[in-house]
Protein backbone atom coordinates (compact mmCIF):
# COMPACT_ATOMS: atom_id res chain seq x y z
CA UNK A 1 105.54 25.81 158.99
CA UNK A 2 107.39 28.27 161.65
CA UNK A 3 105.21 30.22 163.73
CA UNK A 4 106.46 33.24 165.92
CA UNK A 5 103.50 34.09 168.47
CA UNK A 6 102.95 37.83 168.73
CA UNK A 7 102.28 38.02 172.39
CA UNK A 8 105.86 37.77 173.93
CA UNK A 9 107.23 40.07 171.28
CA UNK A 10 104.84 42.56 172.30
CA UNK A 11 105.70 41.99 176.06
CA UNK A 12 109.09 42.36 175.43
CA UNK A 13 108.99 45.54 174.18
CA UNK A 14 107.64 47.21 177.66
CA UNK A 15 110.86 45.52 179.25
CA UNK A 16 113.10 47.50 177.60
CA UNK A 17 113.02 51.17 179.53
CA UNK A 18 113.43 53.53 176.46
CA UNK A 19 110.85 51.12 174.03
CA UNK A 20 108.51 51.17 177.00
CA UNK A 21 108.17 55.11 177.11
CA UNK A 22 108.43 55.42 173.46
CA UNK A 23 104.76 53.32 173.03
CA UNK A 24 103.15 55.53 175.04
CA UNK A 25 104.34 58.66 173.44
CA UNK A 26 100.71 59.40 172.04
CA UNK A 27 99.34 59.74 174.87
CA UNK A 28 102.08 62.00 176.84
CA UNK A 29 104.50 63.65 173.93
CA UNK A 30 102.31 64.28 171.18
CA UNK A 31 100.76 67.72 170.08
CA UNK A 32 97.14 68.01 169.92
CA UNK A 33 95.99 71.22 168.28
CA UNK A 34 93.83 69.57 165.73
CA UNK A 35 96.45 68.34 162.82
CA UNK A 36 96.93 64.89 161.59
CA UNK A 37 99.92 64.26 162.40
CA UNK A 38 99.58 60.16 164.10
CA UNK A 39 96.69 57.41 164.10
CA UNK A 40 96.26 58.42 167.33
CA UNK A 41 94.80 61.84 165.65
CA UNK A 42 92.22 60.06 163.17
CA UNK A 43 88.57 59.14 163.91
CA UNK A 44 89.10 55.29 163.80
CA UNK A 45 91.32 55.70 166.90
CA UNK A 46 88.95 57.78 168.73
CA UNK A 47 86.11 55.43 167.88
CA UNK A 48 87.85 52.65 170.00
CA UNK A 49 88.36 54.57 172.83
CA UNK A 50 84.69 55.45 172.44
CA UNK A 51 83.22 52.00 171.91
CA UNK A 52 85.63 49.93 174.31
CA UNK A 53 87.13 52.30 177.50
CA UNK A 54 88.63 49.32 178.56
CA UNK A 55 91.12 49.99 176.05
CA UNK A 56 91.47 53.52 176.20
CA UNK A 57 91.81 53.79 180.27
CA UNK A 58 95.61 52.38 180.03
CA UNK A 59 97.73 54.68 177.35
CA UNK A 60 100.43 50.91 177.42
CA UNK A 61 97.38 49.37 175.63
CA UNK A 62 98.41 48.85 171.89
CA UNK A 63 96.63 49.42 168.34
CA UNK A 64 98.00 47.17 165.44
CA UNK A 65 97.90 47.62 162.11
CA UNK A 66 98.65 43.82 160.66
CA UNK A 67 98.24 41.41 157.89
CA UNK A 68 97.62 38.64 160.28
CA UNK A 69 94.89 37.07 163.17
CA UNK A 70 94.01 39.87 165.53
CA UNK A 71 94.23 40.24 169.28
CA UNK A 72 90.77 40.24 171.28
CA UNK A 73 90.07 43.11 173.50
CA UNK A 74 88.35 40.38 175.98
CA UNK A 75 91.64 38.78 176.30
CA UNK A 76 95.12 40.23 177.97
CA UNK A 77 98.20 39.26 178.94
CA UNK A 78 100.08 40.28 182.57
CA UNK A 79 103.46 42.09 181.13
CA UNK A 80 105.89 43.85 183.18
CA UNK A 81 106.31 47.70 182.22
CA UNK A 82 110.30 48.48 182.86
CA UNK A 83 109.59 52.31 182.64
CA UNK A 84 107.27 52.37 185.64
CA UNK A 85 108.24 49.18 187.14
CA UNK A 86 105.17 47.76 187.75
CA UNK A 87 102.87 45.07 186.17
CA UNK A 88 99.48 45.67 183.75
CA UNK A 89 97.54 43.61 181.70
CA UNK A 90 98.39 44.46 178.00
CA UNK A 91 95.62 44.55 175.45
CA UNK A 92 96.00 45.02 171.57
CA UNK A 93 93.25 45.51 169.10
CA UNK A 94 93.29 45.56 165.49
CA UNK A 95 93.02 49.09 163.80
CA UNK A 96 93.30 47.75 160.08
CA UNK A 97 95.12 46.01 157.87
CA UNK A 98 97.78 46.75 154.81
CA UNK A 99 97.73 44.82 151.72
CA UNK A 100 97.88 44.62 148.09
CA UNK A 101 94.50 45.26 146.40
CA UNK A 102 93.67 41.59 145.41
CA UNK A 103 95.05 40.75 149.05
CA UNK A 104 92.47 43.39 150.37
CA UNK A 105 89.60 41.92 148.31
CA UNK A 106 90.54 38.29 149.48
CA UNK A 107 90.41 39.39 153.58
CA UNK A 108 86.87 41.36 152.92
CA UNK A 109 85.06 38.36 151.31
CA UNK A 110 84.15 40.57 148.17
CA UNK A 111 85.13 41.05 144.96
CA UNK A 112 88.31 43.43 143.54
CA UNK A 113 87.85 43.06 140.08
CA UNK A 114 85.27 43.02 137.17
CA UNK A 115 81.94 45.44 137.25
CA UNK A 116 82.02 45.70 141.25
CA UNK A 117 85.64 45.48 141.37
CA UNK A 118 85.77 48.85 144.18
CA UNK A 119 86.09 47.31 147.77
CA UNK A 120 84.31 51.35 148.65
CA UNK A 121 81.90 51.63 146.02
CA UNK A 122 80.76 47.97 146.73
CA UNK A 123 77.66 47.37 144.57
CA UNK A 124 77.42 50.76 143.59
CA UNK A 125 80.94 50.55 141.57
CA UNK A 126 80.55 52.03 138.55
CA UNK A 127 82.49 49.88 135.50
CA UNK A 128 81.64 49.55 131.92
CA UNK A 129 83.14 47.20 129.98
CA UNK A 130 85.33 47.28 126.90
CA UNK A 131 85.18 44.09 124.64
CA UNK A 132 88.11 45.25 122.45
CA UNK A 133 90.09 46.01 125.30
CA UNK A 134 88.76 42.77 126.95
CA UNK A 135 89.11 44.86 130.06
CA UNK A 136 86.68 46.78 132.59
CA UNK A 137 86.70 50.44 132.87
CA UNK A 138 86.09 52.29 135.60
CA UNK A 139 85.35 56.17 134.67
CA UNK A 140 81.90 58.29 135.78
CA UNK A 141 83.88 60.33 138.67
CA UNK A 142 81.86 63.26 137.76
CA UNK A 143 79.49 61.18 140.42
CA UNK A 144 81.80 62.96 142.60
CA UNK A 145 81.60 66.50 141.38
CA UNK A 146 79.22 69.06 143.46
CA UNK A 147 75.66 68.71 141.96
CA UNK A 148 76.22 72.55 140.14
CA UNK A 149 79.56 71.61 138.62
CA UNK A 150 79.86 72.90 134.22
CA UNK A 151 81.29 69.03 134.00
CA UNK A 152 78.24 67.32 134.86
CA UNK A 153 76.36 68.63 131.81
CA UNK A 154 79.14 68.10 129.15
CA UNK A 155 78.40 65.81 126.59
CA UNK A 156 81.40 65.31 123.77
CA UNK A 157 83.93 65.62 126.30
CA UNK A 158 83.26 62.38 128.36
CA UNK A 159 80.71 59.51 127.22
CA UNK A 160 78.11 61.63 125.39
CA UNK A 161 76.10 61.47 128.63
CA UNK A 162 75.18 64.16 131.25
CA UNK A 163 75.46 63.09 134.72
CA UNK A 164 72.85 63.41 137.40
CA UNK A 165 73.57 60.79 139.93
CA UNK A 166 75.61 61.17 143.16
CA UNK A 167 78.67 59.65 144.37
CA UNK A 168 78.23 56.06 146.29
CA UNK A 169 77.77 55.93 150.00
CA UNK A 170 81.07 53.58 151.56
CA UNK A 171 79.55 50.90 153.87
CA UNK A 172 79.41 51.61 157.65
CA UNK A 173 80.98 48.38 159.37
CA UNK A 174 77.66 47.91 161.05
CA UNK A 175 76.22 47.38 157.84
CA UNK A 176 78.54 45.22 156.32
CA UNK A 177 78.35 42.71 159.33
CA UNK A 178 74.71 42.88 159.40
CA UNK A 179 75.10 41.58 155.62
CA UNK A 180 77.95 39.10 156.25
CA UNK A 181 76.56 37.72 159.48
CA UNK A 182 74.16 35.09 157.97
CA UNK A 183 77.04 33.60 155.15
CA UNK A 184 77.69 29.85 156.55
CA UNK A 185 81.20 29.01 155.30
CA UNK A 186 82.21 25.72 153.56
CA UNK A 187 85.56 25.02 152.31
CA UNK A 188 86.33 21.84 149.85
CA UNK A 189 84.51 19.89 147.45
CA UNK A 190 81.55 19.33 146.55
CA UNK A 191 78.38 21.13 145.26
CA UNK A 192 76.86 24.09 146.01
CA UNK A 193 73.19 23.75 147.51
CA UNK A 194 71.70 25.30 150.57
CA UNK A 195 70.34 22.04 151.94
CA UNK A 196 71.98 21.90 154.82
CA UNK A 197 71.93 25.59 155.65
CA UNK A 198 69.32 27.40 157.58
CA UNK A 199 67.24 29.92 155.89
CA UNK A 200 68.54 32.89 156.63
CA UNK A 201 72.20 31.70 155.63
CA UNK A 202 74.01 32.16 151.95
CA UNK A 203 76.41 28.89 151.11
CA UNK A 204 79.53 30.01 149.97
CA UNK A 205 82.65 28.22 149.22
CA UNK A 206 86.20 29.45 149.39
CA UNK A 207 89.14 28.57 146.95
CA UNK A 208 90.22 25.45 149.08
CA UNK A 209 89.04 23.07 146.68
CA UNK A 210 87.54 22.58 143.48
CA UNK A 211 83.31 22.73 143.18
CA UNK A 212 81.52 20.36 141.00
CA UNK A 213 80.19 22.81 138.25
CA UNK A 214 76.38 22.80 137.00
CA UNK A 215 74.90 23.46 133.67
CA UNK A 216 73.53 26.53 133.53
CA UNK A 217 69.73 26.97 133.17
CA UNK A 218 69.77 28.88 129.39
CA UNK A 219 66.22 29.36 129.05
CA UNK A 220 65.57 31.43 132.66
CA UNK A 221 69.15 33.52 131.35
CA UNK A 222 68.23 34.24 128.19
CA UNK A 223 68.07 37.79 127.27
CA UNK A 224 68.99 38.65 130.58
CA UNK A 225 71.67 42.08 130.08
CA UNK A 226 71.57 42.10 133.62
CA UNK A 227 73.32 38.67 134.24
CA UNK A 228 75.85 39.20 130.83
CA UNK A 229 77.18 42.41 132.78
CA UNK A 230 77.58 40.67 135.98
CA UNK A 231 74.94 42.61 137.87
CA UNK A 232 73.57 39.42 139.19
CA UNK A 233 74.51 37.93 142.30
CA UNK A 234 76.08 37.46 145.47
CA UNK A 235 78.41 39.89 146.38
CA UNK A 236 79.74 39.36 149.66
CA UNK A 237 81.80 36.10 149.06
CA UNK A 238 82.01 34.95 152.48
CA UNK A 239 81.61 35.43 156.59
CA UNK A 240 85.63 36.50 157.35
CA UNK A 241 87.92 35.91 160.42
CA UNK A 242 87.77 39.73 161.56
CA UNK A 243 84.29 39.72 162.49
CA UNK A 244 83.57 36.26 163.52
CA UNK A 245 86.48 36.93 165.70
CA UNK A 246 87.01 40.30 166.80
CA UNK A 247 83.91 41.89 168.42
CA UNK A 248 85.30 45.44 167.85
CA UNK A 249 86.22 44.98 164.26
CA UNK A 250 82.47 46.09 162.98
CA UNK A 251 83.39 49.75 164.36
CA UNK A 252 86.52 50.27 162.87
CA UNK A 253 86.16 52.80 160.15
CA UNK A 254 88.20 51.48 157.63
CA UNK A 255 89.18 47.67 158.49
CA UNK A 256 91.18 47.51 155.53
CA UNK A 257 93.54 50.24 154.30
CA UNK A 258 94.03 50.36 150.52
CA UNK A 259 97.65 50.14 149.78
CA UNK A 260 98.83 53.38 148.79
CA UNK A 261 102.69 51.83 147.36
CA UNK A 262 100.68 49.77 145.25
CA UNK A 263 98.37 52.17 143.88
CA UNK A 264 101.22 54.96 143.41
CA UNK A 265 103.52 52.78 141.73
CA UNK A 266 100.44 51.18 139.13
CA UNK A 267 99.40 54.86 138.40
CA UNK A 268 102.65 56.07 137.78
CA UNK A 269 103.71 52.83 135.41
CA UNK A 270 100.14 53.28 133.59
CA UNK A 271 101.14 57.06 132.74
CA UNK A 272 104.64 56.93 131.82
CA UNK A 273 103.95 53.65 129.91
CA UNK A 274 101.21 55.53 127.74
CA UNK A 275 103.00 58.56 127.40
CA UNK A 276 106.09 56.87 126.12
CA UNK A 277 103.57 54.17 123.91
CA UNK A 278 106.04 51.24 125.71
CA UNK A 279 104.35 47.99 124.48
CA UNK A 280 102.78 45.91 127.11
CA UNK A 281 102.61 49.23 129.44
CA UNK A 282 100.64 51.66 127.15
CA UNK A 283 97.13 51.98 127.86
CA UNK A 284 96.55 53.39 124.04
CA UNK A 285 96.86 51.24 121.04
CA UNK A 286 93.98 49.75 117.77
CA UNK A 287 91.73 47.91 120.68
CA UNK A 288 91.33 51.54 122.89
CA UNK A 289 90.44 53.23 119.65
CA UNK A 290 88.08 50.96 118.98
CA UNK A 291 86.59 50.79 122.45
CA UNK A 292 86.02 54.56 121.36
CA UNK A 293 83.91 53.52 117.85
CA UNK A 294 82.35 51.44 119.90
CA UNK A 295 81.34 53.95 122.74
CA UNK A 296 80.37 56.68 120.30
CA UNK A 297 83.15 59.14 122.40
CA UNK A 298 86.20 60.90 120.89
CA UNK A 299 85.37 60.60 117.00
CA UNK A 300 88.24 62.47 116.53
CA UNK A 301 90.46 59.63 118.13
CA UNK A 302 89.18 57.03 115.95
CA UNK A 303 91.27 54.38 113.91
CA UNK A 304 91.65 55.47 110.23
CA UNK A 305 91.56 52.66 108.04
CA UNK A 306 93.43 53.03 104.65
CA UNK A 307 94.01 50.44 102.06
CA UNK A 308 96.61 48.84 103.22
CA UNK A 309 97.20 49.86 107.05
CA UNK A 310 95.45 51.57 109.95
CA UNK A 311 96.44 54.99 111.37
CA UNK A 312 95.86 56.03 115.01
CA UNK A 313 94.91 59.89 115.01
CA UNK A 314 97.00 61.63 117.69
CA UNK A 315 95.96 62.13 121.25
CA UNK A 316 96.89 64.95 123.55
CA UNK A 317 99.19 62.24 125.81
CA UNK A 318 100.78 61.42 122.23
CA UNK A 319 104.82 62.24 122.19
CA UNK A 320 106.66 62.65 119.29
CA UNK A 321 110.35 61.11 119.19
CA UNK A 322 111.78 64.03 119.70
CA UNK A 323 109.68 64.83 122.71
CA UNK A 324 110.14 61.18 124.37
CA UNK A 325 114.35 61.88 123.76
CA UNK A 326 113.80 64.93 125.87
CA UNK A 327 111.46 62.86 128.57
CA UNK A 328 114.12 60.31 129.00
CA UNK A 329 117.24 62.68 128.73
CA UNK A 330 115.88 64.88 131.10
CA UNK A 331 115.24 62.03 133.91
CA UNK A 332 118.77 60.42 132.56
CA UNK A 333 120.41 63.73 133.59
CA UNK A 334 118.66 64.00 137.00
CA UNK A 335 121.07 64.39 140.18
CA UNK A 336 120.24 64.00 143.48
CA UNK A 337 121.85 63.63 147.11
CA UNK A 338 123.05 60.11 147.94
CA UNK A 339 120.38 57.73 149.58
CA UNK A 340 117.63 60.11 148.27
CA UNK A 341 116.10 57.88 145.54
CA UNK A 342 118.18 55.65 142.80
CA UNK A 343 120.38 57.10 140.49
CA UNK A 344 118.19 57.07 137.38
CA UNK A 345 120.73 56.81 134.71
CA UNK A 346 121.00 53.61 135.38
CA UNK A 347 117.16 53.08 135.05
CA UNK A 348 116.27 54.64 131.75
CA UNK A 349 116.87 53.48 128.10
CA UNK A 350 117.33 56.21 125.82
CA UNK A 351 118.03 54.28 122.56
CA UNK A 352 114.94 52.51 122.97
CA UNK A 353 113.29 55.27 124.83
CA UNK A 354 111.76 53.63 128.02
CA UNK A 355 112.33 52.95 131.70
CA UNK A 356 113.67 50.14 133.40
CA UNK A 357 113.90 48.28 136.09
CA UNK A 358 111.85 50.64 138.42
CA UNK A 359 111.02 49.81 141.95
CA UNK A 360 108.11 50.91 143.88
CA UNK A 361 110.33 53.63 145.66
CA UNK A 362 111.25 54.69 142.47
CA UNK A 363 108.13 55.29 140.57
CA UNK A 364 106.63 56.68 144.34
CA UNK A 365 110.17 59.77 142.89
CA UNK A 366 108.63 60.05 140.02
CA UNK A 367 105.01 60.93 140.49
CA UNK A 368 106.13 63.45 143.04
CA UNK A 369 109.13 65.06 142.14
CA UNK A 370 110.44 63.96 138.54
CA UNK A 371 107.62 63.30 136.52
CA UNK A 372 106.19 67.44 136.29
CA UNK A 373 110.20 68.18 135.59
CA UNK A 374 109.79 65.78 132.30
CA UNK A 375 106.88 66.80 131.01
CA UNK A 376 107.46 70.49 131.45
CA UNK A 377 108.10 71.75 128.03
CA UNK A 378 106.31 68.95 126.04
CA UNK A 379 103.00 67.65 125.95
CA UNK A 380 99.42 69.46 124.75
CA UNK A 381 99.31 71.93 127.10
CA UNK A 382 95.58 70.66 128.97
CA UNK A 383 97.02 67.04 129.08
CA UNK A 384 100.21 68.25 130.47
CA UNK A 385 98.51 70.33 133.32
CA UNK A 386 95.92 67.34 133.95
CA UNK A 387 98.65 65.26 134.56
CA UNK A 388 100.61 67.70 136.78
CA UNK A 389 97.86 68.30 138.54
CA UNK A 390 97.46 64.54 139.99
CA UNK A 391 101.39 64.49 140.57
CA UNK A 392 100.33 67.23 143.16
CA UNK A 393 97.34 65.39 144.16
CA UNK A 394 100.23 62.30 145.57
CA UNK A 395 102.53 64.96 146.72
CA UNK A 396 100.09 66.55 148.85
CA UNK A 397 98.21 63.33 149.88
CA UNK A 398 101.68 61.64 151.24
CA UNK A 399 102.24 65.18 154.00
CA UNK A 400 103.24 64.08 157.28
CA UNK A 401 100.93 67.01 159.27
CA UNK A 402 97.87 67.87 157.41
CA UNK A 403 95.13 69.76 158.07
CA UNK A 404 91.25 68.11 158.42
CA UNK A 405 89.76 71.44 156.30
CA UNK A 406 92.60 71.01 153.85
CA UNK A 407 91.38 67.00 153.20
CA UNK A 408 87.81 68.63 151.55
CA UNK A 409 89.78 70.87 149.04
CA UNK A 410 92.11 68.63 148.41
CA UNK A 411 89.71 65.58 147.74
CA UNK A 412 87.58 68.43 145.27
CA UNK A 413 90.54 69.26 143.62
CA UNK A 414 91.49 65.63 143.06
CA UNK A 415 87.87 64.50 141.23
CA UNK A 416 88.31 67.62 139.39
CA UNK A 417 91.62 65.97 138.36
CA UNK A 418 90.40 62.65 137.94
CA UNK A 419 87.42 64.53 135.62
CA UNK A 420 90.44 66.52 133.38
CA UNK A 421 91.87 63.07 132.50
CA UNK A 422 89.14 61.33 131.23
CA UNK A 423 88.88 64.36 128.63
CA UNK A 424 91.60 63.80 127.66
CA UNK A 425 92.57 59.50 128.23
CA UNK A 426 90.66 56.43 126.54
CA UNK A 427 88.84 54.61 128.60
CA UNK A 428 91.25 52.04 128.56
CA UNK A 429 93.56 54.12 130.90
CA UNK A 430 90.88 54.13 133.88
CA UNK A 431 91.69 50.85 135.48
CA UNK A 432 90.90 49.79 139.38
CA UNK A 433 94.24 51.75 140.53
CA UNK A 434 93.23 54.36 139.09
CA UNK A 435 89.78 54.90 140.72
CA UNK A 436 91.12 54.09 144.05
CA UNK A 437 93.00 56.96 144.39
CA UNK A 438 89.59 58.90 144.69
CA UNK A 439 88.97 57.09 147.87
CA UNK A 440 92.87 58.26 149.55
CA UNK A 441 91.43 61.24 151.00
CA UNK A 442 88.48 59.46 153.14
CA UNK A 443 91.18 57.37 154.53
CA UNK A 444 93.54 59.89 155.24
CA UNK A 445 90.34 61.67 157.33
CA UNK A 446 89.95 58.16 158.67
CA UNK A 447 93.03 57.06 159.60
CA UNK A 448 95.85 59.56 159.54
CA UNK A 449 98.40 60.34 157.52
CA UNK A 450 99.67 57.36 154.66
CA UNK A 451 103.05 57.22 156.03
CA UNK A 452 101.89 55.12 158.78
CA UNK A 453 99.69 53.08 156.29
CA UNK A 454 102.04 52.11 153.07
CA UNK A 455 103.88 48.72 152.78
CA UNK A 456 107.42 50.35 152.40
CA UNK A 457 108.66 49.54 155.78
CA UNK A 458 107.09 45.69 155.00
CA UNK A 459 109.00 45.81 151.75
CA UNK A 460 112.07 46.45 152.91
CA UNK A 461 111.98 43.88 156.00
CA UNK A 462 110.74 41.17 153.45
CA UNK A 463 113.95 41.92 151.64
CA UNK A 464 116.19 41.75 154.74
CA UNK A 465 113.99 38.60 155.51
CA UNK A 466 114.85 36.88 152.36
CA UNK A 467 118.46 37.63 153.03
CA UNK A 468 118.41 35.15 155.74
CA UNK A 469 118.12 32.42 153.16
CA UNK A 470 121.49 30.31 153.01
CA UNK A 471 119.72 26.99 151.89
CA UNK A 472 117.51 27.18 149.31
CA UNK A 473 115.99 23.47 150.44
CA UNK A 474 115.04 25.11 153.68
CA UNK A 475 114.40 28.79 153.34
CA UNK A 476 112.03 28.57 156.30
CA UNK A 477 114.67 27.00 158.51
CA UNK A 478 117.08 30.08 157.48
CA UNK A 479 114.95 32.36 157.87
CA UNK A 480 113.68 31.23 161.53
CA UNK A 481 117.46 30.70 163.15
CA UNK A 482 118.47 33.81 161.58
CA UNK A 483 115.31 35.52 162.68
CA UNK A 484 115.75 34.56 166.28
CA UNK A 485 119.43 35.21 166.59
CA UNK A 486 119.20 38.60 165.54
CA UNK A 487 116.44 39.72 167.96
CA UNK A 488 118.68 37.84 170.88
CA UNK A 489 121.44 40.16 169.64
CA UNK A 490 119.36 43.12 169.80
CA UNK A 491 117.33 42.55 173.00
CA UNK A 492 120.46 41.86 174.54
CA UNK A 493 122.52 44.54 173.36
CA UNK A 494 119.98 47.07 175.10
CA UNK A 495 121.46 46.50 178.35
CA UNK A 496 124.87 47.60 177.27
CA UNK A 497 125.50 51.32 176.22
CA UNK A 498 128.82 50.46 174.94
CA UNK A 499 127.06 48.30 172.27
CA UNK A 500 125.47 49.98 169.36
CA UNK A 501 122.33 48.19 167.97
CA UNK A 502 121.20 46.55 164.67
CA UNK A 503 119.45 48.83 162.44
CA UNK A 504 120.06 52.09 159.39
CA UNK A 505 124.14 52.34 159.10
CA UNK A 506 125.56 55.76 159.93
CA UNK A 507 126.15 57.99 157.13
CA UNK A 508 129.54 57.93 155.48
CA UNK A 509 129.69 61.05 154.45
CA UNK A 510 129.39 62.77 158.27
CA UNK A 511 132.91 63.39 159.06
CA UNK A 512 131.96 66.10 162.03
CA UNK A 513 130.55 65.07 164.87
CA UNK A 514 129.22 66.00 168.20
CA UNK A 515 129.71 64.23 171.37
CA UNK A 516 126.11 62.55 170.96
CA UNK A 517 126.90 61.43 167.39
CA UNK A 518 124.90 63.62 165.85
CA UNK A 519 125.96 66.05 162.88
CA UNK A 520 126.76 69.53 163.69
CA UNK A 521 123.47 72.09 162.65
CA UNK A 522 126.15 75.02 162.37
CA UNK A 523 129.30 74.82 161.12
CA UNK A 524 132.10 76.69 164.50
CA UNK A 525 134.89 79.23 163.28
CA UNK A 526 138.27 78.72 164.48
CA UNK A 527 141.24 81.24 164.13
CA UNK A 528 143.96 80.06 162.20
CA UNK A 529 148.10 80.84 163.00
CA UNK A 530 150.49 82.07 160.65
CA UNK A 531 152.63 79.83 161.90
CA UNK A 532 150.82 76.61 160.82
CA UNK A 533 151.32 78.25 157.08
């Protein structure tokens, strides 16, 4: 296994003269009138500085946001700062980390899927389950509705239910330690008993190795609801690196970041999958009507069963043909500058009337710029505004400056959203992704804006990385000799002007140019000669 130690790779960057004044940029370029406009602006930033001044005394000290081990404040290295020429010791802590969801769940110790499947909602998750489906649902979001709100007591609409209780309280990071903190780890075989463990300690076993499995004890289980619907118990799984390691990591805020990429791009597939009824992608089909039957919601959605076949009643989301040869013609005819998004021709089907071969940078164009141009003119009307309403919801969530008084509107707006949809959607449709995205807006207020939180630039350097595979035997031997030779190439070409450095290729298409390389902002009149006619 190669291993590429973060510590000189951080000290190199504060020998490079430009990189070095560029890191501290938050503390002597940046505006601070109250907008989110860098981590630096959110609450889990301030909370360091708070908690540790250590950290916050030196502006070169550096916050991470990683997939890896963490730094220790404790700890620091003696690194030579070329922009004031002078030596400090260099500290690093952890902000958070960015991963997929089942990634996320793995680093917190808890569950991500089945009835407390939310990593926010914890034990409060809310998640009924659908035994047609063979699936968990996650809908109730009018927990998140003000306690006055017409929603709350409507019946036929949602689950034949009013709804009284209140939304879930997310975890402080003092409390989830103070749960965590007694969990003895063991890894490998064997069985699961407490013998050996004090009292106060939970045994738990990771995924290392396989556990000798007992027979379950029928008669203390029987008739227990409780323990069918996996209310029963442990939840936290185990006692994780960050805070057995890192002292500070109980006060971060939000240790781990959910994904937004991920999230976007599994909302956006699960809507143009059901809209277009693409088989393996819709979210509607015999076992979500029957979910219905079986609920005792939407009676007017409910399979019809004639003699010889069954007939699925229309839903608002239902297109006819002719209406899903307008969705696809009308993203099929779509043009846009080059380098803005792909070229979508390319990506949909119109003879079978579906999309292909979508990327996550693709389906992040859809939700927030294509998908309300599609639906436009088709639909039932309510559905179709539901619908454009959440496309707004990622729009607005994904702004580079945004306002803290604009986050509690926006998040009110989004539940009342998230509350329009399951009118109007099965049950089926509300999976984990789904529910997430009513727990953006607390991390935005949290952590600043998205753009410094999604996995697109880690996307795109994993592709580059894989590039550096020549050998297929040794792709980690490729991949660490072409690693190192490009960063010598790079570190060294900093000392030479003349030398232009790795990174984005110019644009082709900028044919006028300033001095500095940069395209003109106004295009310069010049008087023209007869004579040259």
């Amino acid at each position: 296994m190669w291993y590429f130690p973060i510590i000189p790779r951080l000290q190199r960057l504060f020998k490079i003269e430009s990189i070095s004044e560029d890191l501290r940029w938050h503390a002597t370029r940046r505006i601070t009138d109250g907008v989110l406009r860098h981590p630096a602006d959110s609450q889990a930033w301030r909370t360091i500085d708070e908690k540790f001044p250590e950290i916050a005394k030196d502006t070169r000290n550096l916050r991470l946001g990683i997939s890896a081990d963490g730094v220790d404040v404790n700890t620091g290295v003696d690194t030579y700062d070329a922009s004031t020429k002078d030596n400090f010791n260099l500290r690093a802590v952890v902000l958070w980390t960015i991963n997929d969801y089942p990634a996320l769940g793995t680093l917190c110790g808890c569950p991500y899927s089945g009835f407390k499947g939310c990593v926010v909602c914890g034990k409060d998750t809310n998640c009924v389950r659908l035994s047609a489906s063979s699936k968990q649902s996650y809908v109730g979001h009018r927990r998140y509705l003000p306690y006055n709100h017409p929603f709350r007591k409507q019946k036929k609409a949602f689950n034949g239910q009013q709804e009284f209780l209140q939304a879930p309280i997310p975890m402080t990071g003092e409390q989830i330690y103070n749960e965590v903190k007694h969990i003895e780890n063991k890894w490998g075989k064997g069985k699961r008993t407490n013998n050996n463990a004090s009292e106060n300690q939970e045994d738990t076993r990771g995924r290392g190795g396989k556990i000798q499995k007992q027979k379950r004890n029928t008669t203390e289980e029987e008739g227990s609801s409780s323990q069918v619907n996996g209310q029963n118990g442990v939840y936290w799984k185990k006692f994780n690196i960050w805070y057995r390691k890192l002292k500070y990591w109980r006060h971060n805020p939000v240790p781990h970041c959910i994904d937004f990429m991920h999230v976007e791009k599994n909302v956006a597939e699960s809507i143009v999958g059901t809209l277009l009824h693409v088989p393996g992608k819709t979210k509607d089909g015999l076992n979500a009507r029957l979910d219905l039957a079986e609920l005792g919601v939407k009676p007017e959605l409910f399979a019809m069963q004639d003699e010889d076949k069954t007939t699925l009643p229309p839903a608002g989301y239902t297109l006819t043909n002719a209406e899903k040869d307008i969705f696809c013609e009308t993203l099929h005819n779509i043009k846009v500058p080059e380098g803005y998004c792909s070229n979508f021709s390319s990506l949909v089907n119109l003879k079978d009337r579906k999309l292909i071969g979508l990327k996550s940078h693709d389906y992040h164009m859809l939700m927030q710029e294509f998908l309300p141009i599609a639906i436009r003119s088709i639909m039932h009307p309510p559905t179709r505004y539901a619908i454009i309403r959440f496309c707004f919801f990622f729009k607005s969530i994904c702004s580079k400056e945004i306002i803290l008084q604009e986050l509690d509107k926006m998040q009110a707006e989004l539940v009342v959203t998230l509350c329009l949809l399951e009118k109007f959607f099965p049950p089926s449709f509300f999976d984990i992704m789904i529910h997430l995205t009513v727990h953006l807006t607390r991390e935005v207020k949290l952590c600043g804006p998205i753009c410094f939180r999604w996995m697109y630039p880690f996307e795109r350097c994993m592709k580059v990385i894989k590039g550096h595979v020549r050998n297929r035997n040794k792709p980690e031997g490729c991949i660490a000799e072409e690693t190192i030779a490009e960063e010598t190439i790079e570190f060294f070409s900093e000392y030479h002007k003349s030398m232009e450095t790795i990174g984005i290729p110019p644009d082709k298409h900028e044919t006028y140019k300033n001095k500095e390389g940069k395209p003109l902002s106004a295009g310069k009149s010049s008087e023209v000669y007869a004579e040259l006619f």
